[in-house]
C-alpha atoms as a PDB file:
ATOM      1  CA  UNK A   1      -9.041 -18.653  26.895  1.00  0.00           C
ATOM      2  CA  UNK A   2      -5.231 -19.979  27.417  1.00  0.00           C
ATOM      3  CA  UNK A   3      -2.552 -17.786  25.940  1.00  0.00           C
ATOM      4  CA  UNK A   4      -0.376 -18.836  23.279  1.00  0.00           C
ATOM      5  CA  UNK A   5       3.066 -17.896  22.783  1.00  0.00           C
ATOM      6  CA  UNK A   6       2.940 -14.756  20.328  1.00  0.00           C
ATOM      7  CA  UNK A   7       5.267 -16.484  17.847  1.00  0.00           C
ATOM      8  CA  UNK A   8       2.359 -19.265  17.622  1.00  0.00           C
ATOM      9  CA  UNK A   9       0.525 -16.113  15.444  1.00  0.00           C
ATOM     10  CA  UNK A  10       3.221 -14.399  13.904  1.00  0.00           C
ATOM     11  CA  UNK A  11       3.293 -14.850   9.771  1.00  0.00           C
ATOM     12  CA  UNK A  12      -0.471 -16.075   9.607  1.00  0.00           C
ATOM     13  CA  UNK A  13      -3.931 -14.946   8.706  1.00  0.00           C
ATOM     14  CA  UNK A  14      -6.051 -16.366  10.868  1.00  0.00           C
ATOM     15  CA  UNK A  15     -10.195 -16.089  10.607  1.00  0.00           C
ATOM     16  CA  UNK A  16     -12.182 -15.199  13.409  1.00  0.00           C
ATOM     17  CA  UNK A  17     -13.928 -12.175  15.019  1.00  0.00           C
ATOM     18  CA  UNK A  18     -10.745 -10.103  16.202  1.00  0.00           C
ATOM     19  CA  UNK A  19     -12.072  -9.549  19.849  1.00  0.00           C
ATOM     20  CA  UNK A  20     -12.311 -13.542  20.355  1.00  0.00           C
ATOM     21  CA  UNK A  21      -9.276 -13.856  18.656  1.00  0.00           C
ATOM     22  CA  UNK A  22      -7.070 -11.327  20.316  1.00  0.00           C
ATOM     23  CA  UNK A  23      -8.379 -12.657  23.745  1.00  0.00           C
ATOM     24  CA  UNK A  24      -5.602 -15.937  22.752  1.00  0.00           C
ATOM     25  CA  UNK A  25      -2.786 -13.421  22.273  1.00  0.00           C
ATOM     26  CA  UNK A  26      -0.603 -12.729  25.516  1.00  0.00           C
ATOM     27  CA  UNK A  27      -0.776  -9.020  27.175  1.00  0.00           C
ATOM     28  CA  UNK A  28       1.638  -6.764  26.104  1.00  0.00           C
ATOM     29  CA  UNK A  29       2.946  -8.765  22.566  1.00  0.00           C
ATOM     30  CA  UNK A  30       2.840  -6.161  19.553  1.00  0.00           C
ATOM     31  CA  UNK A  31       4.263  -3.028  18.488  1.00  0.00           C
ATOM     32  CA  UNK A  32       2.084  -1.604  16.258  1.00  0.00           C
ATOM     33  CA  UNK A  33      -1.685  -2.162  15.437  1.00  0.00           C
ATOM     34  CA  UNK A  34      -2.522  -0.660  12.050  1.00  0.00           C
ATOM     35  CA  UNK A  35      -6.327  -1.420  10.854  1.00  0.00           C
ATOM     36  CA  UNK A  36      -9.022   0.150   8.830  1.00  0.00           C
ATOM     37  CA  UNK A  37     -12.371  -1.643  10.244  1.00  0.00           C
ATOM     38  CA  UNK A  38     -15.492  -1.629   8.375  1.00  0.00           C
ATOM     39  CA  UNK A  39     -17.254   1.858   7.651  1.00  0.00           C
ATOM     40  CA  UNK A  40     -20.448   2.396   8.841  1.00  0.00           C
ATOM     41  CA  UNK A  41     -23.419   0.297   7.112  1.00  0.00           C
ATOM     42  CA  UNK A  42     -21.779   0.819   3.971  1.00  0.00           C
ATOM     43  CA  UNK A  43     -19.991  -1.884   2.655  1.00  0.00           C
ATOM     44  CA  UNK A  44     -20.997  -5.571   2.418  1.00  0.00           C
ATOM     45  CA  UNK A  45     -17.704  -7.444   3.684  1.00  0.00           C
ATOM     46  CA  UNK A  46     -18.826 -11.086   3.576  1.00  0.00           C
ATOM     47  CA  UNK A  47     -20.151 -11.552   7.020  1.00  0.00           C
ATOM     48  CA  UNK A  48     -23.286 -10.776   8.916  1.00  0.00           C
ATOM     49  CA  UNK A  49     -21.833  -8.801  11.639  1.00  0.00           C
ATOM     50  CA  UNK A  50     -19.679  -6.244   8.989  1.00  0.00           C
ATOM     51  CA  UNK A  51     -22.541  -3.799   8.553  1.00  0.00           C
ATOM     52  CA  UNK A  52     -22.744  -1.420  11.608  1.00  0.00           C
ATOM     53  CA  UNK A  53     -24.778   1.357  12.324  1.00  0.00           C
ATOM     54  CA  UNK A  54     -23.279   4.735  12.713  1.00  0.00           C
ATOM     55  CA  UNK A  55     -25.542   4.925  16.055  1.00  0.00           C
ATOM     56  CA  UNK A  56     -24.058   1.460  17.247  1.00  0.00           C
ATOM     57  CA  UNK A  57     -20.604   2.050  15.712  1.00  0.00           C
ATOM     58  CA  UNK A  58     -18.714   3.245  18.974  1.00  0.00           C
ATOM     59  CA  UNK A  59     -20.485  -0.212  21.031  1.00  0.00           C
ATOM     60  CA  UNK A  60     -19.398  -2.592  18.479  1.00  0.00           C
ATOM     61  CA  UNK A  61     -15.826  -1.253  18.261  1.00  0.00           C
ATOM     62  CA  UNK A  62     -15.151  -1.191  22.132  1.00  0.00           C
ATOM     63  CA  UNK A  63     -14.441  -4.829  22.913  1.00  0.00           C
ATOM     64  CA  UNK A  64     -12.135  -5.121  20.166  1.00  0.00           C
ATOM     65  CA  UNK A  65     -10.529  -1.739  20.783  1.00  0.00           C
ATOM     66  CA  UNK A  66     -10.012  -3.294  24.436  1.00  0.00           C
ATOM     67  CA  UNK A  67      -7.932  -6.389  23.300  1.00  0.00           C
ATOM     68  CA  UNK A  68      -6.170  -4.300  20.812  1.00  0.00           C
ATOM     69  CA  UNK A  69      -5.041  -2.049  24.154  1.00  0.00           C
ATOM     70  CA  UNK A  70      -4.322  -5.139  26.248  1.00  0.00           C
ATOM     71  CA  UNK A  71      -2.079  -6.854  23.361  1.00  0.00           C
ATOM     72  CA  UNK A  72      -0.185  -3.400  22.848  1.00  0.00           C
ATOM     73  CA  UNK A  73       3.446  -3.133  24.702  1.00  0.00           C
ATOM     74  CA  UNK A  74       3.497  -0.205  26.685  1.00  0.00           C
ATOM     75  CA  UNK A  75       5.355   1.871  24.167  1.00  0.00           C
ATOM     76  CA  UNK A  76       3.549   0.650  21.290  1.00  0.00           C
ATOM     77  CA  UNK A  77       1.107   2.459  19.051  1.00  0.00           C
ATOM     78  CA  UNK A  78      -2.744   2.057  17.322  1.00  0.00           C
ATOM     79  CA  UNK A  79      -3.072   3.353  13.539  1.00  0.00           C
ATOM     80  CA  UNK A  80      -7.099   3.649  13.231  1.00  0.00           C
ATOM     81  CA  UNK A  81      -7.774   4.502   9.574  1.00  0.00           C
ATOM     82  CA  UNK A  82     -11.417   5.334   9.596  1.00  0.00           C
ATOM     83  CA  UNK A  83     -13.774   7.433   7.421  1.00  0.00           C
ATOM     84  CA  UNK A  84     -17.196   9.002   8.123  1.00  0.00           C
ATOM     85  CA  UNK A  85     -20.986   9.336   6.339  1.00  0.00           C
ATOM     86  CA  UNK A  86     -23.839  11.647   5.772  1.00  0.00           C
ATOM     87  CA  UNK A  87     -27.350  10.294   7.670  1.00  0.00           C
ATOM     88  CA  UNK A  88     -30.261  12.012   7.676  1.00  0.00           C
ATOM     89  CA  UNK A  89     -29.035  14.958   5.370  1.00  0.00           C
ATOM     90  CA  UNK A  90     -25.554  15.296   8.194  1.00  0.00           C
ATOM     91  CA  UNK A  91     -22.335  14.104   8.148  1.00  0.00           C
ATOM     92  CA  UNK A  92     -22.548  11.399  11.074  1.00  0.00           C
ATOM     93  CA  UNK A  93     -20.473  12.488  14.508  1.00  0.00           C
ATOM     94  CA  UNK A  94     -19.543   8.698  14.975  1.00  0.00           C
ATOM     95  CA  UNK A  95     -16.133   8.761  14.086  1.00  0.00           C
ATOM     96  CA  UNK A  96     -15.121  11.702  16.462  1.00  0.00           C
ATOM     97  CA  UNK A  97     -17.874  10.087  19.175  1.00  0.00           C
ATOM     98  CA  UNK A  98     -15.445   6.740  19.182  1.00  0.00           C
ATOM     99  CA  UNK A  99     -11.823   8.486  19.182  1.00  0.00           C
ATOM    100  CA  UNK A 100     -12.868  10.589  22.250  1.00  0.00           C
ATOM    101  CA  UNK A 101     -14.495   6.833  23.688  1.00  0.00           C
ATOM    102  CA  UNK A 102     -11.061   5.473  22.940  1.00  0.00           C
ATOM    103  CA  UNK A 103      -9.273   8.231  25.175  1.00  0.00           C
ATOM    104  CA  UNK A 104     -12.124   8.825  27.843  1.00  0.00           C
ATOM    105  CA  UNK A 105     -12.898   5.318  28.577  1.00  0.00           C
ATOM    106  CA  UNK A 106     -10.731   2.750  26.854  1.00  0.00           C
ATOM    107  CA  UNK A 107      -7.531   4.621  28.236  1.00  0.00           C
ATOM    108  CA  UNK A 108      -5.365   5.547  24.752  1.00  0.00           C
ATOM    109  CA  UNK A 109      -3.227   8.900  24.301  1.00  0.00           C
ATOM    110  CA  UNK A 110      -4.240  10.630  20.716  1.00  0.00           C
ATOM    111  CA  UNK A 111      -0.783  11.170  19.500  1.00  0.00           C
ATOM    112  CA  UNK A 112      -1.611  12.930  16.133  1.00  0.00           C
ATOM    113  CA  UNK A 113      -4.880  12.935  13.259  1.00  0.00           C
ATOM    114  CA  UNK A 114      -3.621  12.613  10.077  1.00  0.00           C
ATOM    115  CA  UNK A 115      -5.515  12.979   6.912  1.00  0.00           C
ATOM    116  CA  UNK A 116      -5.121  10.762   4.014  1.00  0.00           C
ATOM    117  CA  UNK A 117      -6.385  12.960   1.180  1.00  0.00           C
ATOM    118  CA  UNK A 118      -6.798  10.895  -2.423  1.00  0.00           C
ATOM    119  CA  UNK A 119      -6.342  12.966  -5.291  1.00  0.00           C
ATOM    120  CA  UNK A 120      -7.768  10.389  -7.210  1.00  0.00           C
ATOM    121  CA  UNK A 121     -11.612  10.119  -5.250  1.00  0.00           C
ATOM    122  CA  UNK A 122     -14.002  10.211  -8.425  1.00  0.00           C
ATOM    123  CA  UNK A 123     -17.198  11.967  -8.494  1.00  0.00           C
ATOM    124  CA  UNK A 124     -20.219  10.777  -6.920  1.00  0.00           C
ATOM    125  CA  UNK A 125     -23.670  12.100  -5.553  1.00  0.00           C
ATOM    126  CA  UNK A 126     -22.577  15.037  -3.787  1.00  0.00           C
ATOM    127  CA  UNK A 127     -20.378  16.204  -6.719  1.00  0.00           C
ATOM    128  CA  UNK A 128     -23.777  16.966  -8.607  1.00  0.00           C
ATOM    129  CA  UNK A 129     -24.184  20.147  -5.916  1.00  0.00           C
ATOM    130  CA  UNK A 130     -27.954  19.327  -4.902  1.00  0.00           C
ATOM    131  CA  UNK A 131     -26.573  18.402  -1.329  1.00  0.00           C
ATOM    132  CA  UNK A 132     -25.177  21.586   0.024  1.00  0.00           C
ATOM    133  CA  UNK A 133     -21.460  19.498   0.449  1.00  0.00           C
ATOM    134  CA  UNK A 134     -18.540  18.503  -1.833  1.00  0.00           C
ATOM    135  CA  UNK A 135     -17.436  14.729  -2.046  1.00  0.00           C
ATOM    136  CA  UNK A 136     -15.245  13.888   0.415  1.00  0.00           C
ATOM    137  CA  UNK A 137     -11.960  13.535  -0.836  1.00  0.00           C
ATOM    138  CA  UNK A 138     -10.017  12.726   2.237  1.00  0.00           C
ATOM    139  CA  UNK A 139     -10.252   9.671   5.407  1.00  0.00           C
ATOM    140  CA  UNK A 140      -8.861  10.100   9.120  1.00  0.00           C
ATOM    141  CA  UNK A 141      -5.397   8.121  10.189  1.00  0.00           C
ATOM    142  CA  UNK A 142      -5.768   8.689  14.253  1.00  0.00           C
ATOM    143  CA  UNK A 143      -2.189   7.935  15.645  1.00  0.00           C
ATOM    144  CA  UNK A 144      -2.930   6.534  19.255  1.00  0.00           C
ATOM    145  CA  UNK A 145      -0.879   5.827  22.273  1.00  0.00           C
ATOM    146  CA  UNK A 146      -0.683   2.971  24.900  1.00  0.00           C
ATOM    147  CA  UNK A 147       1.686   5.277  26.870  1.00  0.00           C
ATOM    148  CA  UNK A 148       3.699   8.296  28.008  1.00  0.00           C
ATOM    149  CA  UNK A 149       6.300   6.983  25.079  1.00  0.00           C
ATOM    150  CA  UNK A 150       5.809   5.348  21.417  1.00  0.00           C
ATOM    151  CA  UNK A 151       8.189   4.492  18.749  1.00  0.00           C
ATOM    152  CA  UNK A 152       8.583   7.222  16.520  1.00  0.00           C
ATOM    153  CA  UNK A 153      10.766   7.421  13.264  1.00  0.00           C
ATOM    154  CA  UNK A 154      10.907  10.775  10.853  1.00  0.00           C
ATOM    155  CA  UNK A 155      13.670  10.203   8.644  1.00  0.00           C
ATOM    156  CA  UNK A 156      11.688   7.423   6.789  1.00  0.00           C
ATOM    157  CA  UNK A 157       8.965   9.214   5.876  1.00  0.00           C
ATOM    158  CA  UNK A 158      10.772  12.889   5.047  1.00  0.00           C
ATOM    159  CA  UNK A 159       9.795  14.285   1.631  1.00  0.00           C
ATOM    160  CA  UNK A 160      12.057  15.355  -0.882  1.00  0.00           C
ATOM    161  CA  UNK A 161      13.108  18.769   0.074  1.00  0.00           C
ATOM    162  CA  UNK A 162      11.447  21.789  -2.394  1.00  0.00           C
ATOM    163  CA  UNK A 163      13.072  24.053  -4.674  1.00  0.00           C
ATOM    164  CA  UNK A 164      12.673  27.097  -2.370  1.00  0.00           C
ATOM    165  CA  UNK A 165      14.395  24.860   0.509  1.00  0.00           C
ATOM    166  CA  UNK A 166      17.268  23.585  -1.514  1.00  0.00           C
ATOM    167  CA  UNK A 167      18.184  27.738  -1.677  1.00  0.00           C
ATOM    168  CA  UNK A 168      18.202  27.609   2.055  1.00  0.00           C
ATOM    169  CA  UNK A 169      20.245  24.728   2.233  1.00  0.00           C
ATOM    170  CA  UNK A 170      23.179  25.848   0.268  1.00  0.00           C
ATOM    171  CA  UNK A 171      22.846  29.375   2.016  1.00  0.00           C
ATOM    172  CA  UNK A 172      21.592  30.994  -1.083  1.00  0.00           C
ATOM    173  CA  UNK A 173      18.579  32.533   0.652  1.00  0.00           C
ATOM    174  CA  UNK A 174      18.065  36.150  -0.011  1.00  0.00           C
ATOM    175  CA  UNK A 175      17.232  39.220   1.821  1.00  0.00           C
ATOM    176  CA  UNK A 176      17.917  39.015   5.981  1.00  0.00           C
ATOM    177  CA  UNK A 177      15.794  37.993   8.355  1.00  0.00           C
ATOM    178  CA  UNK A 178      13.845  40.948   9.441  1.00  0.00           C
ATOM    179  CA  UNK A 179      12.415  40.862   5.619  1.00  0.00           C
ATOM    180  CA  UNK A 180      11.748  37.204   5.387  1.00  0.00           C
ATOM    181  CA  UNK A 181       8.567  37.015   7.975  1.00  0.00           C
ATOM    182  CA  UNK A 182       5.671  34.950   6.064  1.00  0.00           C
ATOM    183  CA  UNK A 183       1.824  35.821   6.397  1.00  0.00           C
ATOM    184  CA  UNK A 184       1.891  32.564   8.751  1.00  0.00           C
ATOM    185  CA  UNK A 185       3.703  34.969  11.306  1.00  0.00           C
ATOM    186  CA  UNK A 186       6.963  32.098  10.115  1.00  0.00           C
ATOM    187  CA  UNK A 187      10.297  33.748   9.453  1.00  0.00           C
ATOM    188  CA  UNK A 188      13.360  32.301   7.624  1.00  0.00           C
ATOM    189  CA  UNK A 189      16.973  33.372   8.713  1.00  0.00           C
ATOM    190  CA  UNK A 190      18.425  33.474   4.741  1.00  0.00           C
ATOM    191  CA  UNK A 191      21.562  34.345   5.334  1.00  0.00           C
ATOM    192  CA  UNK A 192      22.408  30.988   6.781  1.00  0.00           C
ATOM    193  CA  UNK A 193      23.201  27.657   5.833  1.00  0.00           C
ATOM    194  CA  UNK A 194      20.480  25.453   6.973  1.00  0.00           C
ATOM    195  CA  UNK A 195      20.549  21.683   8.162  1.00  0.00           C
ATOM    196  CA  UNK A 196      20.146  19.134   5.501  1.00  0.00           C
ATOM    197  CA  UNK A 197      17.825  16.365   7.126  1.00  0.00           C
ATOM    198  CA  UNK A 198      17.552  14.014   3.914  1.00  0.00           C
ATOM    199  CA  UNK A 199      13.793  15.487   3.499  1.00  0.00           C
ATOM    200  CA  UNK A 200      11.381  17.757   5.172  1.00  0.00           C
ATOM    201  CA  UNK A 201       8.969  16.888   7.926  1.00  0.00           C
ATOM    202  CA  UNK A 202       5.947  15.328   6.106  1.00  0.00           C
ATOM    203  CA  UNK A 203       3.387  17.053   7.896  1.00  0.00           C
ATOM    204  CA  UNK A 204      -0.325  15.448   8.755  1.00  0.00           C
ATOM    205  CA  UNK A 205      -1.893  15.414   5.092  1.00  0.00           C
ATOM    206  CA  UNK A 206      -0.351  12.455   3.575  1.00  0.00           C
ATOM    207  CA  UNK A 207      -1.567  12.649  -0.181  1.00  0.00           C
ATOM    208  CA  UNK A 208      -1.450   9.139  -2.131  1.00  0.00           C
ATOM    209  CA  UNK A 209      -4.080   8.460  -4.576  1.00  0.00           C
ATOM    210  CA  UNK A 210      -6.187   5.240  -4.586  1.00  0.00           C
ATOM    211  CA  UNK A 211      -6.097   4.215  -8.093  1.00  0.00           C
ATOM    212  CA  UNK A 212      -4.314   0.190  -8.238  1.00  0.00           C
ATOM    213  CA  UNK A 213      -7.285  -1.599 -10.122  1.00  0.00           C
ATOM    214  CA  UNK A 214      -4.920  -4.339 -12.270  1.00  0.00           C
ATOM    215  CA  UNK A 215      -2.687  -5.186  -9.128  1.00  0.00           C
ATOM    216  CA  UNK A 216      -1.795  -8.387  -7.570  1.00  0.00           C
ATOM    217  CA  UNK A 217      -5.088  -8.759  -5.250  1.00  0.00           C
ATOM    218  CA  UNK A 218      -7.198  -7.686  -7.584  1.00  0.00           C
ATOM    219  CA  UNK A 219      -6.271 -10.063 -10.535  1.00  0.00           C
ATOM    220  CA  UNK A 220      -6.633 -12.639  -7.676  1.00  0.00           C
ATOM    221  CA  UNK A 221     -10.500 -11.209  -6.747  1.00  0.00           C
ATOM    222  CA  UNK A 222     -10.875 -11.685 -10.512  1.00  0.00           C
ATOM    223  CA  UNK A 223      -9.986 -15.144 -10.476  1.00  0.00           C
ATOM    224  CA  UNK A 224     -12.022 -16.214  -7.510  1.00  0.00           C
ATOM    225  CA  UNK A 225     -14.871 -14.127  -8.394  1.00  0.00           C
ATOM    226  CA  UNK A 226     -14.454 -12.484  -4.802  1.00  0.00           C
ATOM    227  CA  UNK A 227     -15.176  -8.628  -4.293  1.00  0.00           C
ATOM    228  CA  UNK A 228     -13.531  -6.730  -1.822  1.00  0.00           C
ATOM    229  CA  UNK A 229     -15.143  -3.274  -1.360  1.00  0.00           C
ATOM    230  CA  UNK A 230     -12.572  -1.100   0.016  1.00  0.00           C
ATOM    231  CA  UNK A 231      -8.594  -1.216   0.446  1.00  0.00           C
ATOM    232  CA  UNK A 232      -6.396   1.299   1.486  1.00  0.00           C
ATOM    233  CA  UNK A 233      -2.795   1.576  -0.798  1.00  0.00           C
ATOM    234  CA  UNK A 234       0.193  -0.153   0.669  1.00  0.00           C
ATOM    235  CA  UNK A 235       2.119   3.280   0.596  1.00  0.00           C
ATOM    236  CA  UNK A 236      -0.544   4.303   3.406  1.00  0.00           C
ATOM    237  CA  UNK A 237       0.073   1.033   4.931  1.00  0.00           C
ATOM    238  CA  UNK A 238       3.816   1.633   4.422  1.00  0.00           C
ATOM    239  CA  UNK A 239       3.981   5.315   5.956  1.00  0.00           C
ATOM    240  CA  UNK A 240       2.655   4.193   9.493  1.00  0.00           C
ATOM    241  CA  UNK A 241       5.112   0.999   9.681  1.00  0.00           C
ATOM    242  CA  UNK A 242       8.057   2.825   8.707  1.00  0.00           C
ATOM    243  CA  UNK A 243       6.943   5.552  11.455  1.00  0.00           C
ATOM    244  CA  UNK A 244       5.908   3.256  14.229  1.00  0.00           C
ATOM    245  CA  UNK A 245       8.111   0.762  14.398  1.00  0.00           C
ATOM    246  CA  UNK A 246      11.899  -0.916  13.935  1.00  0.00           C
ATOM    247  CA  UNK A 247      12.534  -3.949  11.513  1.00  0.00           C
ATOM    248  CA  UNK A 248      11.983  -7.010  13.058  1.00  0.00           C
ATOM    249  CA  UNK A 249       8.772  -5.257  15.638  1.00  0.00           C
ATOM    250  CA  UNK A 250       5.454  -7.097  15.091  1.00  0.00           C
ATOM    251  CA  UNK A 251       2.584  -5.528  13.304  1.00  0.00           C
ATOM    252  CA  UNK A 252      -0.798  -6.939  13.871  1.00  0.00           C
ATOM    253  CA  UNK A 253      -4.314  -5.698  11.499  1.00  0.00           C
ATOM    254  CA  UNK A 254      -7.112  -7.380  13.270  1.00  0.00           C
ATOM    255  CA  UNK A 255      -9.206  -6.429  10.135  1.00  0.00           C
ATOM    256  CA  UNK A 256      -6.935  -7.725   7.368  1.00  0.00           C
ATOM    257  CA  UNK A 257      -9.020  -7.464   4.403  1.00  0.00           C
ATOM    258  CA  UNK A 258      -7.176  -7.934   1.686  1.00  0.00           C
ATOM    259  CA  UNK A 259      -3.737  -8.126   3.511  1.00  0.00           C
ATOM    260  CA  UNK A 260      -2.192  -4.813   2.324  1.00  0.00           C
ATOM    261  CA  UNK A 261      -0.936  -3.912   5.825  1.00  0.00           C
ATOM    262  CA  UNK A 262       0.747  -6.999   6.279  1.00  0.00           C
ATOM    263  CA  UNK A 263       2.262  -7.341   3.055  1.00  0.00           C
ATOM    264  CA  UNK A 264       3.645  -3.885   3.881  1.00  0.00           C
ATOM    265  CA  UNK A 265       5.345  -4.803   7.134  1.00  0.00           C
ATOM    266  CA  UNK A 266       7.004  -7.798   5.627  1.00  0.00           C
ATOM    267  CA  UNK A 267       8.633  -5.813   2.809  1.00  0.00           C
ATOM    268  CA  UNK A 268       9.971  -3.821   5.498  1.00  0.00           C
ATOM    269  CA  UNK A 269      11.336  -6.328   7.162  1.00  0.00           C
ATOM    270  CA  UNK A 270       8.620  -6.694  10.478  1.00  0.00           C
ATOM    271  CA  UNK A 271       7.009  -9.597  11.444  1.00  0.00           C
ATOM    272  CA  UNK A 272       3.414  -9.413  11.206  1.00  0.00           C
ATOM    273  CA  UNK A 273      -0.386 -10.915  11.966  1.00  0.00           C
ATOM    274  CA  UNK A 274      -3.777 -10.436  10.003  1.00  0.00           C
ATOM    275  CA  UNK A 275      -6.856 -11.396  11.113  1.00  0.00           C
ATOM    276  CA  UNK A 276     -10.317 -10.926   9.467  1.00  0.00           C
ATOM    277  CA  UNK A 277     -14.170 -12.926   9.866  1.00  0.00           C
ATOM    278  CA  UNK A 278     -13.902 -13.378   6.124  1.00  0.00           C
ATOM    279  CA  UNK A 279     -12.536 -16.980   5.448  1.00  0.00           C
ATOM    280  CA  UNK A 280     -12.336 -15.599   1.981  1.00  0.00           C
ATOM    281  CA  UNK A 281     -10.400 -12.500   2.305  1.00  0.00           C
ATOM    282  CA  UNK A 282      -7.933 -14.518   5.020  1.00  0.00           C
ATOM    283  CA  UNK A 283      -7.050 -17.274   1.761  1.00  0.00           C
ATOM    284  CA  UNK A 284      -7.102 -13.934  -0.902  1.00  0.00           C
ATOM    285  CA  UNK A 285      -4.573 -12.106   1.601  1.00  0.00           C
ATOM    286  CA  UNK A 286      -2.276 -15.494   1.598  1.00  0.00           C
ATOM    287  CA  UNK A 287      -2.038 -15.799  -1.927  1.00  0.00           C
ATOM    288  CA  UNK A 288      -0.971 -12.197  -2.269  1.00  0.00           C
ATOM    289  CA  UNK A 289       1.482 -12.392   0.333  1.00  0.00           C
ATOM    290  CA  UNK A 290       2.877 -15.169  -1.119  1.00  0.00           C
ATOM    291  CA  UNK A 291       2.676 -13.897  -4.878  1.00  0.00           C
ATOM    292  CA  UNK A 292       4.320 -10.172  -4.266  1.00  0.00           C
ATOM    293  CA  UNK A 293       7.093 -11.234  -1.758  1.00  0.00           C
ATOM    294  CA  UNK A 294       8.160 -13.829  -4.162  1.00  0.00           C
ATOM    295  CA  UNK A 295       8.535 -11.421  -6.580  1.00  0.00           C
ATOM    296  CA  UNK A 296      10.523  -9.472  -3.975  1.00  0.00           C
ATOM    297  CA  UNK A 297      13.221 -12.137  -3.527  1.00  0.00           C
ATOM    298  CA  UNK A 298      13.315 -12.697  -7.443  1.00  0.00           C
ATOM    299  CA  UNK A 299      13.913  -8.976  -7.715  1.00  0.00           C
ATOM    300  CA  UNK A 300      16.456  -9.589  -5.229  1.00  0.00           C
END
């Protein structure tokens, strides 16, 4: 397949199988991929090919995983957001089977997992007790590597600092050191005035609850008479982009859904590419996009 420039892509959704498609894009042309790919035989996404097997998950993701390696610069990063499922009375190995495929054989660095715990998961078949688990309440964020070095941003994503740190940070910390040790084996110097970084580090459990059901895309899904089955919030979206990359780096989701990723990286001023096999969900995405940053510049 020829290569196009990467500016013939940039701004679009475009519909197609994301391992054909990615095969057009030159080597070595985006920043940041951030994706959440269909779970596991699951979900009904609109095409034939969405429902995978957990047994034939790690096959059907390699190809694409490949182009999504070959299109990365050599600094740039791959957000994976992926969940598991219980078959056969056990919670499925799949997901941990295809991250250590992506470092063994596909040649990415696992930077960091993250955990994206929702608050807001409702009950469902496990919750009744009768399967020796609790619902899962929480989905994996895998922060991978192309190479030895990645874009990396903390101050973006710093939490407000806590009420016991703001003592700390105007020196008003009691006790010395020597009686400050934590169980955690930690130990806080108190009689010193520590750095003020704007926030604290945010750690790996990023906590944002799942609960937009009158938004943009949705009155749109309404109006079409389209389902989509699963979206992650932009804030999620929002946490990797301001993380991974600089305004005006390209962010590419070769399974766009319902656009939330891009939509993200173009309020943060990136450039950006979706791609999905859903003709549907490609002319959904557009109309958000064009609905919610139009009511960004009227804001403006």
């Amino acid at each position: 397949m020829a290569k196009r420039s990467i500016q013939s892509y940039e701004n679009r959704f475009i519909v197609g199988d994301c391992a054909e498609v990615l095969k057009g894009f030159p080597p070595k042309s985006v920043d940041l991929v951030l994706t959440s790919p269909p779970y596991a035989d699951q979900r009904d996404y609109g095409t034939e090919s969405s429902s995978i097997s957990p047994d034939d998950y790690v096959k059907w993701f390699t190809p694409k995983a490949r182009q999504i390696y070959r299109v990365l610069k050599d600094n740039g990063s791959f957000v994976l957001n992926i969940s598991d499922k219980v078959v056969d009375g056990y919670q499925h190995l799949y997901v941990f089977e295809l991250v250590t495929h992506l470092c063994k054989r596909v040649g990415y660095h696992l930077v960091r997992d993250y955990i994206w715990y929702n608050p807001a998961t409702p009950p469902n078949v496990f919750s009744r007790g009768g399967f020796g688990r609790t619902k899962k309440s929480h989905e994996y964020c895998f922060w991978f590597a192309k190479g030895s070095e990645w874009t990396f941003n903390l101050d973006p994503i710093r939490r407000p600092y806590g009420k016991d740190m703001q003592k700390f940070l105007q020196g008003k910390g009691k006790g010395n050191r020597a009686d400050n040790i934590r169980p955690s084996t930690h130990n806080f110097n108190c009689e010193k005035v520590w750095t003020d970084n704007g926030g604290s580090d945010p750690g790996t459990v990023i906590e944002i609850g799942n609960t937009n059901s009158n938004d943009v895309f949705s009155k749109l899904c309404k109006e079409r008479g389209i389902a989509h089955p699963a979206r992650f919030p932009e804030k999620l979206a929002e946490f990797f982009i301001l993380a991974g990359t600089m305004e005006g780096d390209l962010v590419l989701d070769p399974f766009s859904g319902s656009g939330t990723t891009a939509v993200s990286a173009a309020r943060n001023q990136r450039r950006w590419i979706g791609i999905d096999a859903n003709p549907d969900y490609c002319d959904l995405a557009a109309a958000r996009m064009e609905i919610e940053l139009r009511g960004d510049r009227d804001d403006a």
